[in-house]
Protein backbone atom coordinates (compact mmCIF):
# COMPACT_ATOMS: atom_id res chain seq x y z
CA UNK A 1 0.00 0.00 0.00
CA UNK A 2 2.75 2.23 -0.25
CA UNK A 3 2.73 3.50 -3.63
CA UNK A 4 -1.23 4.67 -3.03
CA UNK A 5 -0.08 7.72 -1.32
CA UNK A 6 -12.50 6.21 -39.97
CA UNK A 7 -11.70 9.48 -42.04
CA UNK A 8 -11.02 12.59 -40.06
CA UNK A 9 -9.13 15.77 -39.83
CA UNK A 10 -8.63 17.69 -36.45
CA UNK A 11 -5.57 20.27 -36.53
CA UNK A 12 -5.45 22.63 -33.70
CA UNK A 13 -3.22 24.64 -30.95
CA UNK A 14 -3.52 23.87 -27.69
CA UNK A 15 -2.12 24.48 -24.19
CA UNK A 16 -4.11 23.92 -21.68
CA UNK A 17 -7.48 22.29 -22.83
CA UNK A 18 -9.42 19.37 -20.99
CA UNK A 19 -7.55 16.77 -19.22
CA UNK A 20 -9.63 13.43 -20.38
CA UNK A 21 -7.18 11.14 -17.03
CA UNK A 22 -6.58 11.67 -13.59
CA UNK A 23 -2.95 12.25 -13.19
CA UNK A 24 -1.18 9.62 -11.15
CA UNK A 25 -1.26 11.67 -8.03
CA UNK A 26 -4.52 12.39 -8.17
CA UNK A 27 -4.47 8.38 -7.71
CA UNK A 28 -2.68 8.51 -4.86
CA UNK A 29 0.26 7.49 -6.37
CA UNK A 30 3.00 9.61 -4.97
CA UNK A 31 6.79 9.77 -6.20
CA UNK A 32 9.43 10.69 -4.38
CA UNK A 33 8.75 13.46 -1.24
CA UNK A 34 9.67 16.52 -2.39
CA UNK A 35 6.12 18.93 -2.66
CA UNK A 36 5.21 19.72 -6.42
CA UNK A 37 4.43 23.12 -7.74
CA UNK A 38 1.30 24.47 -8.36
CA UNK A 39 0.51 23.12 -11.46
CA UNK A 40 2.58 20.35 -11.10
CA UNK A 41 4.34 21.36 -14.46
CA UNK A 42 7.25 22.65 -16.34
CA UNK A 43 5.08 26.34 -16.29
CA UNK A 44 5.48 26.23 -12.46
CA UNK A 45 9.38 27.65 -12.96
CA UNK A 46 8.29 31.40 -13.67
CA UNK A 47 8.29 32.99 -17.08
CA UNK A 48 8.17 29.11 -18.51
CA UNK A 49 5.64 29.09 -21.60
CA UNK A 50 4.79 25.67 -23.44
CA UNK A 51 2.83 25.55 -26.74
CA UNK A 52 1.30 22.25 -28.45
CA UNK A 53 0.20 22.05 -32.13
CA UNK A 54 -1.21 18.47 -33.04
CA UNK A 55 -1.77 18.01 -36.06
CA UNK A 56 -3.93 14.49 -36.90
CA UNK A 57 -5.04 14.57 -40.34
CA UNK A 58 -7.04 11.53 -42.19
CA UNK A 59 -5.75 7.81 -41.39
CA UNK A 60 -2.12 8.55 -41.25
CA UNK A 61 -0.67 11.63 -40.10
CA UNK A 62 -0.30 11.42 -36.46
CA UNK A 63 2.15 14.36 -35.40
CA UNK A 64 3.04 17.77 -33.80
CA UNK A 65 5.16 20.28 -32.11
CA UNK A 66 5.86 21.55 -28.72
CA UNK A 67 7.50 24.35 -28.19
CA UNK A 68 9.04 25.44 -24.56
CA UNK A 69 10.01 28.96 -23.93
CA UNK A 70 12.78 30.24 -20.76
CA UNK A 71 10.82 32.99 -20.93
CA UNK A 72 8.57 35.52 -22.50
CA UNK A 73 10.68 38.14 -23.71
CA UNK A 74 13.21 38.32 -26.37
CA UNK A 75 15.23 35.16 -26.24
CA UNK A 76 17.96 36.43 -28.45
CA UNK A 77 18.45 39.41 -26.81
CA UNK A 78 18.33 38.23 -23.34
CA UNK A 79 19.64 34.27 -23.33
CA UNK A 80 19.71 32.20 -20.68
CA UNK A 81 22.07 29.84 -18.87
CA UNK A 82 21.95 26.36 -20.50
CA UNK A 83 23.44 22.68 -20.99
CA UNK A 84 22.69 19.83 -22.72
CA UNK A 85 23.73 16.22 -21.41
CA UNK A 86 23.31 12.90 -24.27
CA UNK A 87 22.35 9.74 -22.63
CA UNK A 88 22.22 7.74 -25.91
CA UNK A 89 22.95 9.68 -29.26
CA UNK A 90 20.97 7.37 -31.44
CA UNK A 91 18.69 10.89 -32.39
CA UNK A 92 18.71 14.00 -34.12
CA UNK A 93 19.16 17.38 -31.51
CA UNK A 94 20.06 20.35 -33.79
CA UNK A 95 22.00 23.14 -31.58
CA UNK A 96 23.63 21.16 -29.34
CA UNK A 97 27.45 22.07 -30.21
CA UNK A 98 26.99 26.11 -29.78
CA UNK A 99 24.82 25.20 -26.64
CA UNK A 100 28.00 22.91 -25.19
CA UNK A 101 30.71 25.42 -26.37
CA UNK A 102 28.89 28.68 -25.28
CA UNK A 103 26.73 27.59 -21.85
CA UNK A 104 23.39 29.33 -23.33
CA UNK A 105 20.39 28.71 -25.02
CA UNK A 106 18.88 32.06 -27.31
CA UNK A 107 15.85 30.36 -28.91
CA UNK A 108 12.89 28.55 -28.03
CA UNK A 109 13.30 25.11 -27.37
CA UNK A 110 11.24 22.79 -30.59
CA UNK A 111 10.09 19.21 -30.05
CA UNK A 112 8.56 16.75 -33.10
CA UNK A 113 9.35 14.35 -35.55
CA UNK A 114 12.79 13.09 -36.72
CA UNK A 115 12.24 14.35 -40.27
CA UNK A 116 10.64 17.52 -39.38
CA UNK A 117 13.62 18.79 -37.44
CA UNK A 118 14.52 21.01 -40.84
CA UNK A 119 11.24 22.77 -40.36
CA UNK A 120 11.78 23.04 -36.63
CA UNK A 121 15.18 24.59 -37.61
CA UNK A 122 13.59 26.95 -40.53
CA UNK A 123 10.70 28.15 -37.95
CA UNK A 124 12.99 28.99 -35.30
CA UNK A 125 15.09 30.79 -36.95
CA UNK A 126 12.05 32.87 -39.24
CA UNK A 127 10.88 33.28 -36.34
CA UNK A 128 14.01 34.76 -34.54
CA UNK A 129 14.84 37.18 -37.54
CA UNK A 130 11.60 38.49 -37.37
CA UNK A 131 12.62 39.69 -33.45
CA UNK A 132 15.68 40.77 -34.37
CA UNK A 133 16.49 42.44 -37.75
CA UNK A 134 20.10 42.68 -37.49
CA UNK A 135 20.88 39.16 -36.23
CA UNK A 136 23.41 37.14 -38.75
CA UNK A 137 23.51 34.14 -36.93
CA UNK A 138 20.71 31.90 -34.68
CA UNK A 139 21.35 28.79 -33.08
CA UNK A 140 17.85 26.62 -32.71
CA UNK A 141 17.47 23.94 -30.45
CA UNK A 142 15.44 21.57 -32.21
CA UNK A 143 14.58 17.80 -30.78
CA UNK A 144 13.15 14.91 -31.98
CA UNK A 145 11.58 11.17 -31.96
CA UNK A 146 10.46 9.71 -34.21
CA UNK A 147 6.49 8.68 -34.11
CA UNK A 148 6.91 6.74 -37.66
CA UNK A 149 4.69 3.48 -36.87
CA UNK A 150 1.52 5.72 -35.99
CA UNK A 151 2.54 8.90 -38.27
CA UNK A 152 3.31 9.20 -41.85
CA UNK A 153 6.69 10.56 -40.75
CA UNK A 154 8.19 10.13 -44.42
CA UNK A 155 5.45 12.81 -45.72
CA UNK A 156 6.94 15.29 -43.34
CA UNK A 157 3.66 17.00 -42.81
CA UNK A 158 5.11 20.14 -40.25
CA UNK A 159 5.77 23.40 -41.78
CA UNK A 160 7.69 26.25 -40.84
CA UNK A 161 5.13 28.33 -40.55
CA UNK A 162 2.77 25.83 -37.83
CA UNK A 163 6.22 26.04 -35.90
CA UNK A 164 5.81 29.76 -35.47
CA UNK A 165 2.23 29.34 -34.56
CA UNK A 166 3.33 26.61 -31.87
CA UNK A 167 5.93 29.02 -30.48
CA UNK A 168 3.32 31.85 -30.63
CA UNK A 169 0.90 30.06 -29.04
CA UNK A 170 3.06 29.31 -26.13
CA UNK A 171 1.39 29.85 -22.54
CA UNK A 172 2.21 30.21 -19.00
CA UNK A 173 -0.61 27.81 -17.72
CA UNK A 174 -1.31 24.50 -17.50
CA UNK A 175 0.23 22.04 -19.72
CA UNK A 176 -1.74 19.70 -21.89
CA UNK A 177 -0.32 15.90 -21.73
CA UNK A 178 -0.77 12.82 -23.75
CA UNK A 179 -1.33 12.87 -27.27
CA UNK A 180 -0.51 16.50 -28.22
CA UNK A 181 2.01 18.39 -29.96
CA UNK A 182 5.60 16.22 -30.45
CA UNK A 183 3.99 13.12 -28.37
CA UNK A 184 0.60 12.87 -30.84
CA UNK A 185 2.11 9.76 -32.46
CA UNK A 186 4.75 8.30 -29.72
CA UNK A 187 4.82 5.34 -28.48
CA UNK A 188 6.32 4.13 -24.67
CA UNK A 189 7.05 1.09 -22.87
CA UNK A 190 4.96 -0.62 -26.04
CA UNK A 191 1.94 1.48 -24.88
CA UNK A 192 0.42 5.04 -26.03
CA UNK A 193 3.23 7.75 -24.97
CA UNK A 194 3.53 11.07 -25.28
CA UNK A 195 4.09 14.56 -23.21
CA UNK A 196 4.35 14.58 -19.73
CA UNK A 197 5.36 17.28 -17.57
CA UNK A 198 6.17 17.02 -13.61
CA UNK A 199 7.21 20.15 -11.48
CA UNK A 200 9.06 20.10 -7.62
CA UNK A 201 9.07 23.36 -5.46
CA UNK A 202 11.96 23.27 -2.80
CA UNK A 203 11.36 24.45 0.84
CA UNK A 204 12.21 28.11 1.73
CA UNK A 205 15.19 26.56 3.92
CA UNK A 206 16.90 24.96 0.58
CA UNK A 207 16.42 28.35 -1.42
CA UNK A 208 12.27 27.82 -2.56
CA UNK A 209 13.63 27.18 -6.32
CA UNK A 210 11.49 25.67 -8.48
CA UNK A 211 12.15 22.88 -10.80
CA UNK A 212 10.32 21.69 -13.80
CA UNK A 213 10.39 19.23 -16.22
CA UNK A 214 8.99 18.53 -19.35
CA UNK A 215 9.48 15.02 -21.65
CA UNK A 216 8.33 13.57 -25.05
CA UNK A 217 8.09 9.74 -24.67
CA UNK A 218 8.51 7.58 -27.11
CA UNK A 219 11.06 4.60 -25.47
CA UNK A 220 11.55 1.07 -24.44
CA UNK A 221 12.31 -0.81 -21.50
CA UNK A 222 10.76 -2.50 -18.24
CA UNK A 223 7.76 -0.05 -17.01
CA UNK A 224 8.48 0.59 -13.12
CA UNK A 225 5.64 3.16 -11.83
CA UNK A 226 6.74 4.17 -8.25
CA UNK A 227 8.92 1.11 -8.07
CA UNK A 228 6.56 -2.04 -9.08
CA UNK A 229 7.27 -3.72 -12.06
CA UNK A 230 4.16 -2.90 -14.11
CA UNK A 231 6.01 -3.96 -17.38
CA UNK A 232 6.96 -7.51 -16.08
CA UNK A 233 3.65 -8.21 -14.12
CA UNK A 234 1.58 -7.76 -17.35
CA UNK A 235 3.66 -9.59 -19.66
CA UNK A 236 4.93 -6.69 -22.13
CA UNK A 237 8.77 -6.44 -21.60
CA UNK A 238 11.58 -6.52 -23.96
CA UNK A 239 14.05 -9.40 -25.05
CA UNK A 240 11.19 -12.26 -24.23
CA UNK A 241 12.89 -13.33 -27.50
CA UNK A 242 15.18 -12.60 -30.46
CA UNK A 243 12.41 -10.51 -31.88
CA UNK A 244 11.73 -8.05 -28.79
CA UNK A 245 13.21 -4.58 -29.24
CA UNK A 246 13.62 -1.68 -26.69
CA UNK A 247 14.69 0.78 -28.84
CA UNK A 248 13.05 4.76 -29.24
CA UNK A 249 14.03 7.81 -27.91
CA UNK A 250 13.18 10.54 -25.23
CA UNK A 251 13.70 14.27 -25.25
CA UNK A 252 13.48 15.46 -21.69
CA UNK A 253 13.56 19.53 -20.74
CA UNK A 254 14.69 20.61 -17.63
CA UNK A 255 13.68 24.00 -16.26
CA UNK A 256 14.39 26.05 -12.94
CA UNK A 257 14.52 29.64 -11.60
CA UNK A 258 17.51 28.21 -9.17
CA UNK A 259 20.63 30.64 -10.19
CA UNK A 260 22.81 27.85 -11.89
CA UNK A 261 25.20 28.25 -14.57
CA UNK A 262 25.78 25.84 -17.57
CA UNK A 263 28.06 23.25 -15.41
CA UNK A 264 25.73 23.00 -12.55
CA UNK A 265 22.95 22.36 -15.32
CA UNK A 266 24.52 19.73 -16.82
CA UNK A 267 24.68 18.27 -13.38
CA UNK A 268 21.30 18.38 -12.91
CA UNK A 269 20.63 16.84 -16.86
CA UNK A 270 22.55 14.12 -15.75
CA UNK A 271 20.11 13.43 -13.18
CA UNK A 272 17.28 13.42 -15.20
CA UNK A 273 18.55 10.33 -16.74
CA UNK A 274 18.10 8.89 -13.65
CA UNK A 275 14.93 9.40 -13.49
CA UNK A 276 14.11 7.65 -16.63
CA UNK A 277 16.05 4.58 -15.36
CA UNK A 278 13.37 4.45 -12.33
CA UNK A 279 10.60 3.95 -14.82
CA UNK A 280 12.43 1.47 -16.34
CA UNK A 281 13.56 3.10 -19.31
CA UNK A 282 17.18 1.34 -20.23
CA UNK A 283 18.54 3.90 -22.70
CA UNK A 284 18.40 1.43 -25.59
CA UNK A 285 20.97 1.20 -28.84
CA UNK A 286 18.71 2.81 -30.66
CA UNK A 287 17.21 5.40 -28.21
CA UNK A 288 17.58 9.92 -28.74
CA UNK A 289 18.12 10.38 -25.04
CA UNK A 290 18.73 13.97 -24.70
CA UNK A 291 18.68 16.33 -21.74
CA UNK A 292 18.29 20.23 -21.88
CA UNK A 293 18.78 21.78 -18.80
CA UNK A 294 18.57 26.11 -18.47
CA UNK A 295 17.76 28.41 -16.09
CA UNK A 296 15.80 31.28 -15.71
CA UNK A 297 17.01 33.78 -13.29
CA UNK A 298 17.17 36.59 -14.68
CA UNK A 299 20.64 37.75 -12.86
CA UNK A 300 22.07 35.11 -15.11
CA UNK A 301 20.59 36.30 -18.52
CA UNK A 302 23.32 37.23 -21.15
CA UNK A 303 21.84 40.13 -23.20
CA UNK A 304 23.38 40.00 -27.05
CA UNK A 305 25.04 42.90 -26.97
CA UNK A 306 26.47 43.05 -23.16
CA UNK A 307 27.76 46.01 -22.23
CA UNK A 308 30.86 43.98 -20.01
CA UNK A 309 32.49 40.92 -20.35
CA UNK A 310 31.21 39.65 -16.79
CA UNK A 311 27.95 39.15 -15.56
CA UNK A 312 27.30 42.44 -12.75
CA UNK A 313 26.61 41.14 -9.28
CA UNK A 314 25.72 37.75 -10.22
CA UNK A 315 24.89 35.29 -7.74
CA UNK A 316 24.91 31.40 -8.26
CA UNK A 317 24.45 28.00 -6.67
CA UNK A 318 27.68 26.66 -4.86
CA UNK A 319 28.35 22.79 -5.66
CA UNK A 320 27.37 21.75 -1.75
CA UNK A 321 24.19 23.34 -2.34
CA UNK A 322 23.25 21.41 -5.42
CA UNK A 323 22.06 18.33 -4.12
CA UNK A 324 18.37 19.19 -3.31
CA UNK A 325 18.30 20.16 -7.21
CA UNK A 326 19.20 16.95 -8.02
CA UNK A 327 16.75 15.34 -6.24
CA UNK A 328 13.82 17.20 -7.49
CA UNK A 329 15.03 16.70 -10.61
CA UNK A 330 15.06 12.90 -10.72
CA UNK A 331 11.74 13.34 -8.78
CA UNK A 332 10.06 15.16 -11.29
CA UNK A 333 11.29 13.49 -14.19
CA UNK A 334 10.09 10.03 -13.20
CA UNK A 335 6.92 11.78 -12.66
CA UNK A 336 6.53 13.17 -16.01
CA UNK A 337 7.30 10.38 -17.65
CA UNK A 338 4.30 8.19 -15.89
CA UNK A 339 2.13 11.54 -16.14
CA UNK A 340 2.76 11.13 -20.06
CA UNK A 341 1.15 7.42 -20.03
CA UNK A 342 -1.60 8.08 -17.67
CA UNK A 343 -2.75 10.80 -19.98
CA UNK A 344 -2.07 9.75 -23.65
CA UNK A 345 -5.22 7.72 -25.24
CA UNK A 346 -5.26 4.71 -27.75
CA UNK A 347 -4.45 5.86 -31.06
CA UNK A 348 -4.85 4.31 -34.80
CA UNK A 349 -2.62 5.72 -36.89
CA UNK A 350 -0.55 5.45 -40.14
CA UNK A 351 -1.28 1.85 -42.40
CA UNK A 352 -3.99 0.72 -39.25
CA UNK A 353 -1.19 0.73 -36.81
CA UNK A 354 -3.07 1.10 -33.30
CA UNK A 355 -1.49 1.39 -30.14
CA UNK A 356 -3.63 1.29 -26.83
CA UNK A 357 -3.38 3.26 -23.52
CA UNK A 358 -1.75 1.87 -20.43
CA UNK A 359 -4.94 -0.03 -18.91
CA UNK A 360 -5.02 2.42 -15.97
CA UNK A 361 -7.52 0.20 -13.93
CA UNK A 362 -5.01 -2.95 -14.20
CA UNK A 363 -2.12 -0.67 -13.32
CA UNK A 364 -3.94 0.77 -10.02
CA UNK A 365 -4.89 -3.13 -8.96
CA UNK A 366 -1.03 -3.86 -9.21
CA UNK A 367 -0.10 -0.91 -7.50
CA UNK A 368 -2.49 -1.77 -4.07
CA UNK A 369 -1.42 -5.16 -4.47
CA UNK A 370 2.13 -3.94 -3.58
């Protein structure tokens, strides 16, 4: 008792519409002790702003965008502490070399498909230009996996332009989960994935920072919710055989307002990879584990054209302080993850492919069996 603590088009933007599942917690299903934020979402770190675009069009186009912003001013100008950390490199994350060399992120952050990571580029970018008329250069941080047995991924049906509506639409609110934006056509543990999104608020004593986390599931492995071995239990598990596969991938965002700079946050990405390994997730051969990690305080921003070549009166973390961070990091991330199951519905998609929801009511009779 411990862990109960046929033809159609629809194309829309969404961030915070109806919520068709109870979250996990709302189960009674409790990870980890840390308190959550508000929302229990990436939007609880402040200034955070998360748009969806799904875009499900006839029998076979099953995809999207999701697009996270550190905040809602001018990125460019004002950019903002950042790392990147690769669990498995089997994926396609534009931007990471300038984010690794320079510490600092100065675009939104694009999630969706493996072959529309050119139009996540080309919309990032438009859409940076348009802010700034004199810029020459723009790094965008564009992510991927790929939803190919659901979605027509080969058509590449995202445009430029729907990923300048997506970042345009982004919103300080709650965060839709499931099957929307880059997790419409993902697939997780052999069961309906998509976008989860977790928060954990540390206590005044440890600073009150806030730490968020956002994830697009689409990976293999063991499912583990809270620690019980929901994967085994129910007979769907990989390498029963020659035939089973683990492989997919997971893009996983990490937020906070804590004042951390780029080394610290890859500290913290690292972390989030543990988190996946609670649910089970293995980190497969074939698997896009990727980690980006900023941070929002705004005593850390680095505006374009700086006026010094050191940041004025900046405070930041020390290394013996950075421990509670870690923590609600792997917290939250675990949590996201199962948040992205409980939410995401069955799905037919792409050639009659169908892949169902976790059976919520079979997972909750495990889970008060242990």
């Amino acid at each position: 008792m411990r862990h109960l603590k046929t033809l159609f088009v629809l194309f829309f933007l969404s961030t915070s519409t109806a919520f068709p599942q109870e979250r996990p917690r709302e189960k009674g299903i409790i990870f980890g002790v840390l308190p959550t934020g508000t929302l229990n979402a990436i939007t609880d770190v402040p200034g955070v702003k998360v748009g969806h675009l799904t875009k499900i069009e006839g029998d076979n186009i099953r995809t999207g965008v999701t697009a996270i912003l550190p905040h809602g001013g001018n990125i460019f100008q004002q950019k903002v502490p950042a790392a990147i950390y690769v669990g498995n490199g089997f994926g396609k994350l534009a931007g990471v070399t300038q984010v690794q060399e320079l510490g600092n992120i100065e675009t939104p952050i694009i999630l969706t498909n493996t072959l529309s990571v050119a139009a996540g580029i080309e919309g990032t970018v438009r859409y940076s230009l348009e802010q700034n008329e004199n810029a020459q250069s723009v790094n965008a941080v564009v992510g991927e996996t790929n939803d190919g047995y659901l979605n027509d991924i080969r058509g590449m049906h995202i445009s430029p332009e729907e990923v300048i509506q997506t970042i345009k639409s982004a919103k300080s609110d709650k965060v839709e989960e499931g099957n929307v934006g880059a997790g419409t056509g993902t697939v997780c543990f052999g069961w309906k994935g998509g976008i989860g999104t977790a928060s954990r608020k540390l206590p005044e004593s440890l600073g009150g920072y806030t730490v968020g986390i956002l994830v697009q599931t689409n990976f293999g492995g063991n499912l583990q919710i809270d620690g019980v071995a929901v994967g085994e239990k129910m007979g769907k598990y990989p390498f029963r055989d020659a035939m089973e596969k683990s492989d997919g991938s997971c893009m996983i965002v990490v937020a906070t307002d804590a004042p951390v700079l780029e080394r610290n946050l890859e500290r913290m990405a690292k972390r989030a990879m543990m988190g996946l390994a609670k649910t089970g997730g293995i980190a497969s051969n074939g698997s896009g584990d990727y980690v980006v990690a900023f941070s929002t305080a705004e005593g850390l921003r680095i505006p374009y054209s700086a006026k010094s070549g050191t940041l004025e009166n900046a405070e930041f973390i020390r290394n013996d302080d950075m421990s509670s961070l870690f923590m609600a990091v792997i917290e939250a991330t675990e949590e996201a993850i199962i948040n992205s199951l409980f939410a995401a519905e069955s799905l037919e998609g792409k050639d009659g492919h169908r892949v169902e929801q976790l059976p919520i009511d079979q997972v909750m009779k495990l889970m008060k069996e242990n």
